[in-house]
C-alpha atoms as a PDB file:
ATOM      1  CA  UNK A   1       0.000   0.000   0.000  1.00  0.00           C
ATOM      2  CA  UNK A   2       1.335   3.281  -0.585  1.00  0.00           C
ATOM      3  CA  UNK A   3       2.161   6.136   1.453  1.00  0.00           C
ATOM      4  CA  UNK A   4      -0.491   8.202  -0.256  1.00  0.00           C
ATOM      5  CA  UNK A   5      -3.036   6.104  -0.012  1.00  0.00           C
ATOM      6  CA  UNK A   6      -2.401   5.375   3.924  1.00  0.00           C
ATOM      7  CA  UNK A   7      -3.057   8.367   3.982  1.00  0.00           C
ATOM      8  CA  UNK A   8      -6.423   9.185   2.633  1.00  0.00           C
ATOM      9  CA  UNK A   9      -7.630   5.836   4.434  1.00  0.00           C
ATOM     10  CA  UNK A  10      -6.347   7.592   7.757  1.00  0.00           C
ATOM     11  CA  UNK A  11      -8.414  10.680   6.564  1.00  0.00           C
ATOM     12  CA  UNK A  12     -11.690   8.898   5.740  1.00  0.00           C
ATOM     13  CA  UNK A  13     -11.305   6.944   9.262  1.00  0.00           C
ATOM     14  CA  UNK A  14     -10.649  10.216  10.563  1.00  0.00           C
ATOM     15  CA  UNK A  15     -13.836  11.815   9.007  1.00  0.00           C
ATOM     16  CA  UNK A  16     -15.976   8.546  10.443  1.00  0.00           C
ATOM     17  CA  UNK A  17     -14.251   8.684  14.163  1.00  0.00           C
ATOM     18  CA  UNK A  18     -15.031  12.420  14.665  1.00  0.00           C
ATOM     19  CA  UNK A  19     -18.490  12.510  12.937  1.00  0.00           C
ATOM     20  CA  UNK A  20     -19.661   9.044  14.621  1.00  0.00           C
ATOM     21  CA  UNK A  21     -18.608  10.449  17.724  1.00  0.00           C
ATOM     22  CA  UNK A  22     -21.742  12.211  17.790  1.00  0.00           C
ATOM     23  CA  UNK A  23     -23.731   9.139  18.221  1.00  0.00           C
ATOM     24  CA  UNK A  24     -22.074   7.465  21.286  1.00  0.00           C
ATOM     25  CA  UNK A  25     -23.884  10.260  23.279  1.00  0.00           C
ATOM     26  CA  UNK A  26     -27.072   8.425  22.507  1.00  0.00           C
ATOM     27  CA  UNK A  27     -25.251   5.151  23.347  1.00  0.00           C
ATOM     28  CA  UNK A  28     -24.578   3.928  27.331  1.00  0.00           C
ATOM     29  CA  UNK A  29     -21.054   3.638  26.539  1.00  0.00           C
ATOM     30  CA  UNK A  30     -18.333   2.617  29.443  1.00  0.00           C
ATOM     31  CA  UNK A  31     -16.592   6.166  30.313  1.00  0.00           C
ATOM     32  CA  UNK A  32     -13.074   4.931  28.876  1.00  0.00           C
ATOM     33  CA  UNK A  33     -14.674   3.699  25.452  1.00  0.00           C
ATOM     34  CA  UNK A  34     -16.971   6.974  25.021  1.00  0.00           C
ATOM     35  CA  UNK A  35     -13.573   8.847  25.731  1.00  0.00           C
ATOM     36  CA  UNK A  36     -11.329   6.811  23.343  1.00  0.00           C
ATOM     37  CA  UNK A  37     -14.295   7.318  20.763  1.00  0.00           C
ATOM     38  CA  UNK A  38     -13.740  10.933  21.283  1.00  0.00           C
ATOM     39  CA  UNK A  39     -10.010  10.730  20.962  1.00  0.00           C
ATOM     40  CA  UNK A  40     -10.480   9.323  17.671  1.00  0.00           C
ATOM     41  CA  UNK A  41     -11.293  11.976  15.403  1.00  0.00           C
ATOM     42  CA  UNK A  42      -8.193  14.483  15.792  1.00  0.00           C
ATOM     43  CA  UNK A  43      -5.782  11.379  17.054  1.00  0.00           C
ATOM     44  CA  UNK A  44      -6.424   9.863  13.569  1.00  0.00           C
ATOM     45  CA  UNK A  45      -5.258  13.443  11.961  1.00  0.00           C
ATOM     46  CA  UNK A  46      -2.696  14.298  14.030  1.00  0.00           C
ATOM     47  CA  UNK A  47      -1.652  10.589  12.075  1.00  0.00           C
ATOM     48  CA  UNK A  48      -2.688  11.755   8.853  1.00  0.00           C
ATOM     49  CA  UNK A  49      -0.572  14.815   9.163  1.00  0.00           C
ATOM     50  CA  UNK A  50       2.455  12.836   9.948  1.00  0.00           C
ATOM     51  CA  UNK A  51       2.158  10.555   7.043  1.00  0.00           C
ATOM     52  CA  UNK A  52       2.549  13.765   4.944  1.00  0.00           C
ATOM     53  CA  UNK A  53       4.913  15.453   6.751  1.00  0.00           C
ATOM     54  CA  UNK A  54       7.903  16.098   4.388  1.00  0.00           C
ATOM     55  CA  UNK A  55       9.600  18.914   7.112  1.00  0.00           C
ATOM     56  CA  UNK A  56       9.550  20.505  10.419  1.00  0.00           C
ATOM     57  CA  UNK A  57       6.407  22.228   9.817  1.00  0.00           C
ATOM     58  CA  UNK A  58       4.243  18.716   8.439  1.00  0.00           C
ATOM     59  CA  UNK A  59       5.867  18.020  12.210  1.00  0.00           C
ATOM     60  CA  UNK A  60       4.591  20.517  13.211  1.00  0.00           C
ATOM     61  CA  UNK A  61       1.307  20.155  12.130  1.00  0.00           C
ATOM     62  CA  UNK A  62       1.361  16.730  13.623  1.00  0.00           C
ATOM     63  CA  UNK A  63       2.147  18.362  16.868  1.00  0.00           C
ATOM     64  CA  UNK A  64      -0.871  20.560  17.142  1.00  0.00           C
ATOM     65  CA  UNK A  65      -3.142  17.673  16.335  1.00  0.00           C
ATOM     66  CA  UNK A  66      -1.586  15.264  18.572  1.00  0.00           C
ATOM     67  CA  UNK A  67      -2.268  18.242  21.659  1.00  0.00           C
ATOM     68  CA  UNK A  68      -6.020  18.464  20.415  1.00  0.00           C
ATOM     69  CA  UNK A  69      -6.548  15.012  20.364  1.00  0.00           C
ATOM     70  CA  UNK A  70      -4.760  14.648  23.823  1.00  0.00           C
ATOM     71  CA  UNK A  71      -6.984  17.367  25.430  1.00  0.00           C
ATOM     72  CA  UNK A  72      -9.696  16.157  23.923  1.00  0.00           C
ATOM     73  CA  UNK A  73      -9.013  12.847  26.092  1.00  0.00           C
ATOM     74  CA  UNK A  74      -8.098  15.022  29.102  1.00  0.00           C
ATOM     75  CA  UNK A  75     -11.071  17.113  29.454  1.00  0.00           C
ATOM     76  CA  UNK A  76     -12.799  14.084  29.871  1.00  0.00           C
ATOM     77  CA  UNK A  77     -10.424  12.052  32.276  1.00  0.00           C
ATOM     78  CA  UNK A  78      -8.803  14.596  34.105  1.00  0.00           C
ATOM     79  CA  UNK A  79     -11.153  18.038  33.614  1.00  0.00           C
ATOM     80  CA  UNK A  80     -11.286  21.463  32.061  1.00  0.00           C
ATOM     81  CA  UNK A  81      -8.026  22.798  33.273  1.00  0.00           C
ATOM     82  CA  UNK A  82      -5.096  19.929  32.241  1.00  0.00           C
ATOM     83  CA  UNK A  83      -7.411  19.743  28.934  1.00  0.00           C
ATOM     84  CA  UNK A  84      -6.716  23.110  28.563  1.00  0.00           C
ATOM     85  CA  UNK A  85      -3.215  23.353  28.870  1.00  0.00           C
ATOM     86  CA  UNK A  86      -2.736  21.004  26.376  1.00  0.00           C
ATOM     87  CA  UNK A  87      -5.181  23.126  23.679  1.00  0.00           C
ATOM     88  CA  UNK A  88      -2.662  25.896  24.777  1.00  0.00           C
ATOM     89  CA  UNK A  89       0.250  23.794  24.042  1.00  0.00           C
ATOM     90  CA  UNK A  90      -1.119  22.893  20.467  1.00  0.00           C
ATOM     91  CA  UNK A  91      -2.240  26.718  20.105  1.00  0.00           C
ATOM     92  CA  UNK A  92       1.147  27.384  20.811  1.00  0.00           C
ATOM     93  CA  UNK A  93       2.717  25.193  18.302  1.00  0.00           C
ATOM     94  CA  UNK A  94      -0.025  26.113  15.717  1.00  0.00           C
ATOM     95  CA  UNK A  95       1.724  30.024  16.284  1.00  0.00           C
ATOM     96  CA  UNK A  96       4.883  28.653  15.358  1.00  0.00           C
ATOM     97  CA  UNK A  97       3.618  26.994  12.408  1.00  0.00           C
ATOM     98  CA  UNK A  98       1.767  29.652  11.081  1.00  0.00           C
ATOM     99  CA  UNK A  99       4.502  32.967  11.530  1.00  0.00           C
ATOM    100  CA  UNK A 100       7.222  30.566   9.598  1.00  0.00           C
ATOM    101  CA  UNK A 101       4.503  30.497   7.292  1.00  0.00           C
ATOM    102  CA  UNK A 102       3.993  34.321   7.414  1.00  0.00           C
ATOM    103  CA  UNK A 103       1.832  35.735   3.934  1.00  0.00           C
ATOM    104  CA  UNK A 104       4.150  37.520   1.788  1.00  0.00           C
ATOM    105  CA  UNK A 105       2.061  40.118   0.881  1.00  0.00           C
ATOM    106  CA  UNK A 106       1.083  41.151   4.602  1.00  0.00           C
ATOM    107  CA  UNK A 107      -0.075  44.876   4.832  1.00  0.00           C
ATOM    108  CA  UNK A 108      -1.220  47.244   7.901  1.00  0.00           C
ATOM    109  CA  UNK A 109      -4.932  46.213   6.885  1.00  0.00           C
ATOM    110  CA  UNK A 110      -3.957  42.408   7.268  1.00  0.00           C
ATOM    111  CA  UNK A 111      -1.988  43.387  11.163  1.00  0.00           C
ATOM    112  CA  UNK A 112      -5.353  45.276  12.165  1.00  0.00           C
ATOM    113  CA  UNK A 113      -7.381  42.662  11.494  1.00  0.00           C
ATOM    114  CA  UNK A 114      -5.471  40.020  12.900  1.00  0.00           C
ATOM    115  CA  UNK A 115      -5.477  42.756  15.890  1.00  0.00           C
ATOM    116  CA  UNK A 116      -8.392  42.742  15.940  1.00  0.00           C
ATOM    117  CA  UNK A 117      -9.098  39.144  16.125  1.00  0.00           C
ATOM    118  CA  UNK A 118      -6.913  38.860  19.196  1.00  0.00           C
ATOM    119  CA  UNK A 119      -8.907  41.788  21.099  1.00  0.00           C
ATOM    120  CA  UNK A 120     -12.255  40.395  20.203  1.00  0.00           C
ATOM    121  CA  UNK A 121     -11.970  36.668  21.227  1.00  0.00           C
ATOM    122  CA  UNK A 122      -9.907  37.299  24.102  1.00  0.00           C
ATOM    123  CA  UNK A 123     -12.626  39.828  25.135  1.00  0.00           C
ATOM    124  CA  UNK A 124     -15.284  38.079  24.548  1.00  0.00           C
ATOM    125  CA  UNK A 125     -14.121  34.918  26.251  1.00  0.00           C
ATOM    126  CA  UNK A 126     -13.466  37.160  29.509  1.00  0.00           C
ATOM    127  CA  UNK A 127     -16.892  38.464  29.039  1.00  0.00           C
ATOM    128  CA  UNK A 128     -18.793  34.897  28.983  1.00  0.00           C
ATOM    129  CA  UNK A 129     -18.312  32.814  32.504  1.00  0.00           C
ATOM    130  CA  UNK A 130     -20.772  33.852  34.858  1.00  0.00           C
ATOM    131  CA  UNK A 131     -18.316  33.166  37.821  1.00  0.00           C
ATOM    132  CA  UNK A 132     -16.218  36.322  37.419  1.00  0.00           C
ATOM    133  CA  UNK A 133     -13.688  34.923  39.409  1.00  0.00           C
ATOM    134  CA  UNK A 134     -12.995  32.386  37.025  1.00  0.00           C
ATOM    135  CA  UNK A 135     -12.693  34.824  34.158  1.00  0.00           C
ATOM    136  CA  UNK A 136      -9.266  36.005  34.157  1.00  0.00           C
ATOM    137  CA  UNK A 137      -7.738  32.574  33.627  1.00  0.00           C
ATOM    138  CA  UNK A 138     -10.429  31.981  30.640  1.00  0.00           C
ATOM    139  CA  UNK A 139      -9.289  35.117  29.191  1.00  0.00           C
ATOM    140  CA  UNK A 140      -5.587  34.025  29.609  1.00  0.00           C
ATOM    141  CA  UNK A 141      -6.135  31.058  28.067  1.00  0.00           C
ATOM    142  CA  UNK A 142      -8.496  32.387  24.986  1.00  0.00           C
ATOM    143  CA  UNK A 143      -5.377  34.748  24.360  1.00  0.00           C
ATOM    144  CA  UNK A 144      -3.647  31.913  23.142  1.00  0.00           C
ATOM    145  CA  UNK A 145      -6.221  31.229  21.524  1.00  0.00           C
ATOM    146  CA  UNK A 146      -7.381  34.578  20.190  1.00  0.00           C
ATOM    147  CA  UNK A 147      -3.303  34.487  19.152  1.00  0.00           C
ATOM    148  CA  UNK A 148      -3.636  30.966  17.079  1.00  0.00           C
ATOM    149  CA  UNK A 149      -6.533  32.209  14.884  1.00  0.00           C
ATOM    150  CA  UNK A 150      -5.118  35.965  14.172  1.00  0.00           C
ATOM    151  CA  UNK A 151      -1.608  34.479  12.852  1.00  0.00           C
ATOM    152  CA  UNK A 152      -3.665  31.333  10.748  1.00  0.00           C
ATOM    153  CA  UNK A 153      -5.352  34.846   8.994  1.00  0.00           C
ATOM    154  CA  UNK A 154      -1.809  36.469   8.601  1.00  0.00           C
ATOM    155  CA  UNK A 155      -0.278  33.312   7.323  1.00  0.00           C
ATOM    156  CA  UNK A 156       0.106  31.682   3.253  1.00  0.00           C
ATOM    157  CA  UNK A 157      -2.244  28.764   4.174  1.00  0.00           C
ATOM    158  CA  UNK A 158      -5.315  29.567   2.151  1.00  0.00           C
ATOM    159  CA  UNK A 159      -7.687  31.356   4.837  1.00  0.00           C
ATOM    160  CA  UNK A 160     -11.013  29.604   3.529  1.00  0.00           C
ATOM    161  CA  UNK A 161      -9.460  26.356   4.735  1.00  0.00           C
ATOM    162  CA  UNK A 162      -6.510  27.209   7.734  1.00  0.00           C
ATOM    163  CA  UNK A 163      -8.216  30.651   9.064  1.00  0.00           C
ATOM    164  CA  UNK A 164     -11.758  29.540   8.381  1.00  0.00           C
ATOM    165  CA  UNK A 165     -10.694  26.463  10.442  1.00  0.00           C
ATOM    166  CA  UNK A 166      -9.168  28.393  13.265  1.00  0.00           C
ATOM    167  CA  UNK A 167     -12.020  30.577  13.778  1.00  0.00           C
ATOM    168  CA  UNK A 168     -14.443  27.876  14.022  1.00  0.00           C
ATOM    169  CA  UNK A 169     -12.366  26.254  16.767  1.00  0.00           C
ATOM    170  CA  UNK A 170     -12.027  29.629  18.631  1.00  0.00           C
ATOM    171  CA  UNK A 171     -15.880  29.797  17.825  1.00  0.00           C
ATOM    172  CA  UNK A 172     -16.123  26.263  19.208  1.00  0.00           C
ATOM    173  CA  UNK A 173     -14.628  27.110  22.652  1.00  0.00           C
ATOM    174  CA  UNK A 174     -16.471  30.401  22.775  1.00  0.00           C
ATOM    175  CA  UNK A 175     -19.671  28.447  22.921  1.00  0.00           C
ATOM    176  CA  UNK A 176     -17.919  25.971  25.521  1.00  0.00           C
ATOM    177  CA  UNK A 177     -17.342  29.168  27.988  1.00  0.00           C
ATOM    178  CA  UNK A 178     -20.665  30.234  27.109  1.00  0.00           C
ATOM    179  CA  UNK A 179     -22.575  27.337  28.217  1.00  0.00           C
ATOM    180  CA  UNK A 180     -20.661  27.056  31.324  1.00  0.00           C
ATOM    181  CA  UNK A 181     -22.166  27.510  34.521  1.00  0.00           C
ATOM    182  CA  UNK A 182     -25.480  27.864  32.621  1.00  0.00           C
ATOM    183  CA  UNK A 183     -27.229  24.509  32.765  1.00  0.00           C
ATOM    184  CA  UNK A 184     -30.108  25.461  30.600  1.00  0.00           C
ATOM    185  CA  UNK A 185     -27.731  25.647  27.184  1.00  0.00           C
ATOM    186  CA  UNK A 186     -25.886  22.418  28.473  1.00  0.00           C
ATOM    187  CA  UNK A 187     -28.301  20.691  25.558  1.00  0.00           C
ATOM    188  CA  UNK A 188     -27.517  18.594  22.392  1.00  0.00           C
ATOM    189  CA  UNK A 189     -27.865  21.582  19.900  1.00  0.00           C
ATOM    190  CA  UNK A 190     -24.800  23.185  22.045  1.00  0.00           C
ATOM    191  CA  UNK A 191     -23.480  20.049  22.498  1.00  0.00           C
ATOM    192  CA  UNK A 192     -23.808  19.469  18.916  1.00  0.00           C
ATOM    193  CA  UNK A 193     -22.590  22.921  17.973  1.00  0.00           C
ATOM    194  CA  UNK A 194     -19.393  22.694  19.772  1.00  0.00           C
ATOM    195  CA  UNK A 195     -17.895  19.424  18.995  1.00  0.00           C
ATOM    196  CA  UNK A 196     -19.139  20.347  15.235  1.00  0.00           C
ATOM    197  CA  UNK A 197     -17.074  23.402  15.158  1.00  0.00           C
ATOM    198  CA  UNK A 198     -14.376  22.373  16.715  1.00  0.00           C
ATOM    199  CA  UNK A 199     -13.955  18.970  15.009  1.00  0.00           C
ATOM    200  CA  UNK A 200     -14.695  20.503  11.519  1.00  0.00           C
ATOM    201  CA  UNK A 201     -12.399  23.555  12.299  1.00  0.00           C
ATOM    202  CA  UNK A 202      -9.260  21.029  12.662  1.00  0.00           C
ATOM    203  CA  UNK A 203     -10.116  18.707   9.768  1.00  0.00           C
ATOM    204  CA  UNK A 204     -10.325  22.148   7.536  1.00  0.00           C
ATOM    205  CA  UNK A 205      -7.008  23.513   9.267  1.00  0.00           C
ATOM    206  CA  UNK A 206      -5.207  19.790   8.660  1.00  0.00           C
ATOM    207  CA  UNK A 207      -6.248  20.102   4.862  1.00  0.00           C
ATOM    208  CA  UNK A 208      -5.369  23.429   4.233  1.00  0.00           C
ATOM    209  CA  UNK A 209      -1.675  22.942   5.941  1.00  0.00           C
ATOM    210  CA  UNK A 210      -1.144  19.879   3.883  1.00  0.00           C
ATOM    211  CA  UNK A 211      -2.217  20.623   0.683  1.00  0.00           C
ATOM    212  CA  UNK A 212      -0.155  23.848   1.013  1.00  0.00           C
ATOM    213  CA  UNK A 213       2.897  22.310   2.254  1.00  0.00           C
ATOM    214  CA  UNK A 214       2.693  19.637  -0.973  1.00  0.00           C
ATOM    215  CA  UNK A 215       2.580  22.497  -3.273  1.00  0.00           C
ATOM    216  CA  UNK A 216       5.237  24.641  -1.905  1.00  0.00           C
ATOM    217  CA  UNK A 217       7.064  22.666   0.434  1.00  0.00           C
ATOM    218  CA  UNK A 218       9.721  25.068   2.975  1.00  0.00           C
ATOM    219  CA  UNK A 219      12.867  24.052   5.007  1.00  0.00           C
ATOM    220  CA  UNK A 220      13.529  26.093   7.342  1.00  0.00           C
ATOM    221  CA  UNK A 221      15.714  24.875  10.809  1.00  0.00           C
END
């Protein structure tokens, strides 16, 4: 079998682990097989990344998916804040990957609106959580956040794949912070929304990276 198409079996399985997911919440699953279900999705393109990775930023790539899949895992075994700090640690990679990938053809109109992508999320998310004391470390964390989506729009991966993507997972979490502490939007249409967004936001940013990096591979050390 080749390489190639490993890898568009890996994408398909992908595509059925994080869409199936959605029906194990109907299902009285054991906690560790709901949670590996989960895992599924983003694990499997974290995999698919690193069959195509052809330099340090397919590596990359691989990296950021392999922290969303493991928070995905965590926020289930061990709660909202270790799942978090490994979303940050995959945001923070997914920075790295995206300003060596920095868009040629960046002008002052591109910085403000990536400026103003960082100021918006980050404000918003410290706006959300009706525990105010809980706010400031949502904020702090959505800046990383906020950070990841504004360089995917300043970066060469085509935005209605990478920044599209990013967007819909800061979207995704938005909703998360939203719901929080509010029991009546803890439903399946948020629950739906969420995992939907998010899931769909890192298939589109895995696509977009790859594709890009096929055409016009860099090495950079």
């Amino acid at each position: 079998m080749s390489r190639t198409l490993l890898s568009r079996l890996v994408l398909c399985a992908a595509l059925l682990g994080g869409v199936s997911y959605v029906a194990g919440w109907f299902l009285d699953l054991p906690p560790g097989l709901s949670t590996a279900w989960k895992g599924t999705g983003v694990g499997l393109l974290a995999v698919y990344a690193a069959l195509n990775a052809r330099s340090l930023d397919g590596w990359m790539l691989a990296g950021v998916m392999a922290f969303g899949a493991l928070g995905d895992v965590l926020l289930e075994t061990h709660g909202l804040i270790v799942g978090a700090l490994a979303f940050l640690a995959g945001h923070l990679t997914a920075i790295g990957l995206y300003l060596r990938n920095r868009r040629p053809d960046t002008a002052p109109r591109h910085l403000a609106m990536a400026a103003l992508l960082f100021v918006t999320i980050t404000g918003v998310a410290y706006l959300l959580p009706p525990d105010r004391a809980g706010a400031p470390g949502i904020a702090l964390y959505a800046s990383g956040l906020a950070a990841m989506t504004a360089c995917a729009f300043l970066s060469r991966f085509p935005r209605a794949l990478v920044f599209a993507g990013a967007l819909m997972f800061a979207v995704s979490d938005l909703l998360i912070f939203l719901r929080t502490g509010r029991p009546a939007l803890d439903g399946f249409p948020m629950g739906l929304a969420v995992w939907g967004l998010y899931f769909g936001g890192q298939t589109l940013i895995a696509l977009g990276v790859v594709r890009t990096l096929e055409e016009r591979p860099i090495q950079l050390s």
